[in-house]
C-alpha atoms as a PDB file:
ATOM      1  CA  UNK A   1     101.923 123.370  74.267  1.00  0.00           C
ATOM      2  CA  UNK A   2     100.709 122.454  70.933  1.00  0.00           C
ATOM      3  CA  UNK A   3      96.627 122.232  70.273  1.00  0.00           C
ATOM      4  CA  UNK A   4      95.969 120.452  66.815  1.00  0.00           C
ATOM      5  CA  UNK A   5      93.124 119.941  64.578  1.00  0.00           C
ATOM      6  CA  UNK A   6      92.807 117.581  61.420  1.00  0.00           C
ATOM      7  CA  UNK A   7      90.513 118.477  58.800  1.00  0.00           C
ATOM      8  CA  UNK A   8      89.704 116.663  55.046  1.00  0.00           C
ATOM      9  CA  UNK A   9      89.267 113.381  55.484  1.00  0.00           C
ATOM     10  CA  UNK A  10      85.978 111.788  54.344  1.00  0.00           C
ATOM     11  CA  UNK A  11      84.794 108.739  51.472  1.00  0.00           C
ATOM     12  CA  UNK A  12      86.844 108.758  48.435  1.00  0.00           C
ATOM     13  CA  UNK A  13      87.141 106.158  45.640  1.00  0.00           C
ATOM     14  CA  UNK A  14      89.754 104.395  44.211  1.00  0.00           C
ATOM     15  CA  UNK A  15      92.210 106.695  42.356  1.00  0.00           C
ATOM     16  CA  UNK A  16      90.836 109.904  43.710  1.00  0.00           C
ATOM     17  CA  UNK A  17      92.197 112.863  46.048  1.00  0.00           C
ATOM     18  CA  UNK A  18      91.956 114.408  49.155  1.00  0.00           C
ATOM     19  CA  UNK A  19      93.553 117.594  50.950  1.00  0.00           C
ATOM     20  CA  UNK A  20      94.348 116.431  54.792  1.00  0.00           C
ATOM     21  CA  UNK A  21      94.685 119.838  56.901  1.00  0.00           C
ATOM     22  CA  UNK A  22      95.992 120.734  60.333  1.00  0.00           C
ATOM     23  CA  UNK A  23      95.387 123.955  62.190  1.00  0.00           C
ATOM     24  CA  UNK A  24      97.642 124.484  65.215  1.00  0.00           C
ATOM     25  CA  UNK A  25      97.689 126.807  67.962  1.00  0.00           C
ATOM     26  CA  UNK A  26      98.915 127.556  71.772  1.00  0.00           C
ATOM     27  CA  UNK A  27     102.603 127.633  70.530  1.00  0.00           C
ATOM     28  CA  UNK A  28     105.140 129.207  67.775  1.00  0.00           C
ATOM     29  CA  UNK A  29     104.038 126.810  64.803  1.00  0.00           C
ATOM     30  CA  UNK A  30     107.054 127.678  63.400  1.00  0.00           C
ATOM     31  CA  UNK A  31     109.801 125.626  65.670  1.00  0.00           C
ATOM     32  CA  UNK A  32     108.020 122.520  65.428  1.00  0.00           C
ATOM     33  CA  UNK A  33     108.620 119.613  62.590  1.00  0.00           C
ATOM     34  CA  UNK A  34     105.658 118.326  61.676  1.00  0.00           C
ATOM     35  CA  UNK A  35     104.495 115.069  60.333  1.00  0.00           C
ATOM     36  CA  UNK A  36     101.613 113.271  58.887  1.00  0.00           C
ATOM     37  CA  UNK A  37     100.935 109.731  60.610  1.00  0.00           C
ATOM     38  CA  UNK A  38      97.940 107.105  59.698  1.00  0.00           C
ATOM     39  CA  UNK A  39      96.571 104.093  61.254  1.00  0.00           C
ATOM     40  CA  UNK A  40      94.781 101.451  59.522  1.00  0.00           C
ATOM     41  CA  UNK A  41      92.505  99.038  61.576  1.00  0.00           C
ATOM     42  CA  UNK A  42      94.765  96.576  63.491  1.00  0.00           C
ATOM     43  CA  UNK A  43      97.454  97.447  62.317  1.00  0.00           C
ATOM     44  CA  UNK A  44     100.607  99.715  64.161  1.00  0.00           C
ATOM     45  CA  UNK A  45     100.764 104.046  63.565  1.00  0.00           C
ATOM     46  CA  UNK A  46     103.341 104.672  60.924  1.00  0.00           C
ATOM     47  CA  UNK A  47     104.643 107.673  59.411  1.00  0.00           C
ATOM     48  CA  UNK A  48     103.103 109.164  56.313  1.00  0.00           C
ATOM     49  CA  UNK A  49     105.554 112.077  55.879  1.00  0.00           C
ATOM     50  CA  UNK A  50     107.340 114.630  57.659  1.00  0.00           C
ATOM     51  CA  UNK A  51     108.433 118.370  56.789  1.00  0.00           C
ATOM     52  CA  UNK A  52     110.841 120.694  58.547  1.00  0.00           C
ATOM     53  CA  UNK A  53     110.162 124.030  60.903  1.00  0.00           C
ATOM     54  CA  UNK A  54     111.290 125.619  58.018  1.00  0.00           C
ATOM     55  CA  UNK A  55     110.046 123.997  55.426  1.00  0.00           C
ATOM     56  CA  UNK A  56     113.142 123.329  53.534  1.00  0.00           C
ATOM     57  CA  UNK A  57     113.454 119.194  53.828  1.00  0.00           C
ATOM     58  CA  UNK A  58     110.629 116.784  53.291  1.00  0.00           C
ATOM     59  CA  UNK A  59     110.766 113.520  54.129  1.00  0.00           C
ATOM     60  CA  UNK A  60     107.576 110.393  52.682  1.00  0.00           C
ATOM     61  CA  UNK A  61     107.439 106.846  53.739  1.00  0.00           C
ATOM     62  CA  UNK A  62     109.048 105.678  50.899  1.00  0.00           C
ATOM     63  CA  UNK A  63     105.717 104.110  49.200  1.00  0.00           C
ATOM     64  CA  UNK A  64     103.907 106.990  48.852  1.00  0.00           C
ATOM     65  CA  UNK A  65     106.924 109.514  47.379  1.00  0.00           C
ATOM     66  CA  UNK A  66     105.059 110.853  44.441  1.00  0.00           C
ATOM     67  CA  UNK A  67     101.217 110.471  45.395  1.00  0.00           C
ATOM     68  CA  UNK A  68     101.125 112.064  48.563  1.00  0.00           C
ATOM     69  CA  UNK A  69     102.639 116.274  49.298  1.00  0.00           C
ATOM     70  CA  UNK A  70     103.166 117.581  52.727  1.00  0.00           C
ATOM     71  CA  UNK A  71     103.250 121.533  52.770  1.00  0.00           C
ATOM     72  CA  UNK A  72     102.644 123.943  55.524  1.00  0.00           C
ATOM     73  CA  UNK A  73     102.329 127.539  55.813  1.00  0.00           C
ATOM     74  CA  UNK A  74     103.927 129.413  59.081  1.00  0.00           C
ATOM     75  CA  UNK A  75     102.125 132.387  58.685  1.00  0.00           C
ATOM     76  CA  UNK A  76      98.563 130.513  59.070  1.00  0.00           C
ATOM     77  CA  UNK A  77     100.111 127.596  61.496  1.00  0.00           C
ATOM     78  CA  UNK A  78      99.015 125.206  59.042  1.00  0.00           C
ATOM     79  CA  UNK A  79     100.029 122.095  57.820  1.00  0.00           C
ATOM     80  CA  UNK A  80      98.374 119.843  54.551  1.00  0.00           C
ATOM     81  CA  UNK A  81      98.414 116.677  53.623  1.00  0.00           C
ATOM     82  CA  UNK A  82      98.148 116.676  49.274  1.00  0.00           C
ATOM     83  CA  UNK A  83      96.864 112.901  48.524  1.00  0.00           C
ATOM     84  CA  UNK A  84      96.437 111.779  44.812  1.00  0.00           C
ATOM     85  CA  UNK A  85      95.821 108.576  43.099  1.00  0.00           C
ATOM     86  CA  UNK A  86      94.316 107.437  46.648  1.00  0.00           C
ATOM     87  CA  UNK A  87      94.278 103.406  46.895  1.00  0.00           C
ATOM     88  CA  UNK A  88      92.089 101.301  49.363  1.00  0.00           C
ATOM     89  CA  UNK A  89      95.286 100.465  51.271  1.00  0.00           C
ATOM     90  CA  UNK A  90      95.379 104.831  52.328  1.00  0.00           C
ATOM     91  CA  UNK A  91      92.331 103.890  54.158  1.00  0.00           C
ATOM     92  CA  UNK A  92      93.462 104.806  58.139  1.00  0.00           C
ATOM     93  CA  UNK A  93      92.754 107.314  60.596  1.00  0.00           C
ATOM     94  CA  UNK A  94      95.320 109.945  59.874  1.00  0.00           C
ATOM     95  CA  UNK A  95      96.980 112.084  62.350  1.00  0.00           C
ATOM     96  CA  UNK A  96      99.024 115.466  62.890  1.00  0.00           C
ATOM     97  CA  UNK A  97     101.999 115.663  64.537  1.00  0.00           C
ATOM     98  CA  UNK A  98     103.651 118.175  66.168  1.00  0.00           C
ATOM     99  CA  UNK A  99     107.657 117.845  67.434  1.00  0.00           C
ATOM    100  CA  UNK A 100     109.213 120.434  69.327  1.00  0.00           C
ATOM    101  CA  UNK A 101     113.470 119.796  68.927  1.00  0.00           C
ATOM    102  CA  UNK A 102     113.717 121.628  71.766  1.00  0.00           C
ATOM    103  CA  UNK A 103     112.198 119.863  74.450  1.00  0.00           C
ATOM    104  CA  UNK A 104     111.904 116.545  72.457  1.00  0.00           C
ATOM    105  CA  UNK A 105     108.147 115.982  72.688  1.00  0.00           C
ATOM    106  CA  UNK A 106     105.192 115.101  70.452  1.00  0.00           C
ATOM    107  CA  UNK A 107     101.795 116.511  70.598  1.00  0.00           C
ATOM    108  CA  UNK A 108      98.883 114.835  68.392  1.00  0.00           C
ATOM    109  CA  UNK A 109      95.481 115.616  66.758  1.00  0.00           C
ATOM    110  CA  UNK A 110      93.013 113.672  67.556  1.00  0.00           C
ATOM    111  CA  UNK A 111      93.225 112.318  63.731  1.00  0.00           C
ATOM    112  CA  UNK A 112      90.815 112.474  60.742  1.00  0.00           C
ATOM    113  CA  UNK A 113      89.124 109.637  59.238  1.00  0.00           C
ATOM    114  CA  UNK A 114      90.267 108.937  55.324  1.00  0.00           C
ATOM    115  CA  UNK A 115      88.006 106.025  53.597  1.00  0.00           C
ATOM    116  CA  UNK A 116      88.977 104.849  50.223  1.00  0.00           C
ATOM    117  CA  UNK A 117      86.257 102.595  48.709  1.00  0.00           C
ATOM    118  CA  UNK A 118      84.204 101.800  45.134  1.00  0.00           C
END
């Protein structure tokens, strides 16, 4: 099993930046893909971006190519989240996401709250 823990979020405004991080532990960090998902009020969880075990591919919702940087470091079981030029519409509850390819299932943090407002 997979424990994770979001950090980073907070009250940003318009056009600003924030560092999303995720500190895992209980398994080898290194197997898993992990991902970046958010959830704005009322509306469904969607995928932010996603980066390999071996952090070699990198995959964004397409929207956010350019602002936003996943990265993660397998020696510290890390994961970040790089946001830039943050927009009112980032505001969400974002979460980390651990998949194992192996046996096919997800573990989640229990997300970090990132408020973009004036």
């Amino acid at each position: 099993q997979v424990q994770l823990v979001e950090s980073g979020g907070g009250l940003v405004q318009p056009g600003g930046s924030l560092r999303l991080s995720c500190a895992a532990s209980g398994s080898i960090f290194s197997m898993y893909a992990m991902s970046w998902y958010r959830q704005a009020p009322g509306k469904e969880r969607e995928l932010v971006a996603t980066i390999n075990s071996a952090a070699g591919s990198t995959h964004y919702k397409g929207s956010l190519k350019g602002r936003f940087t996943i990265s993660r470091d397998n020696a510290k079981n890390t994961v970040h989240l790089q946001m830039n030029s943050l927009k009112p519409d980032d505001t969400a509850l974002y979460y980390c996401n651990a998949y194992s390819p192996v046996t096919e299932y997800d573990y989640w943090g229990q997300g970090t709250q990132v408020t973009v407002s004036s």
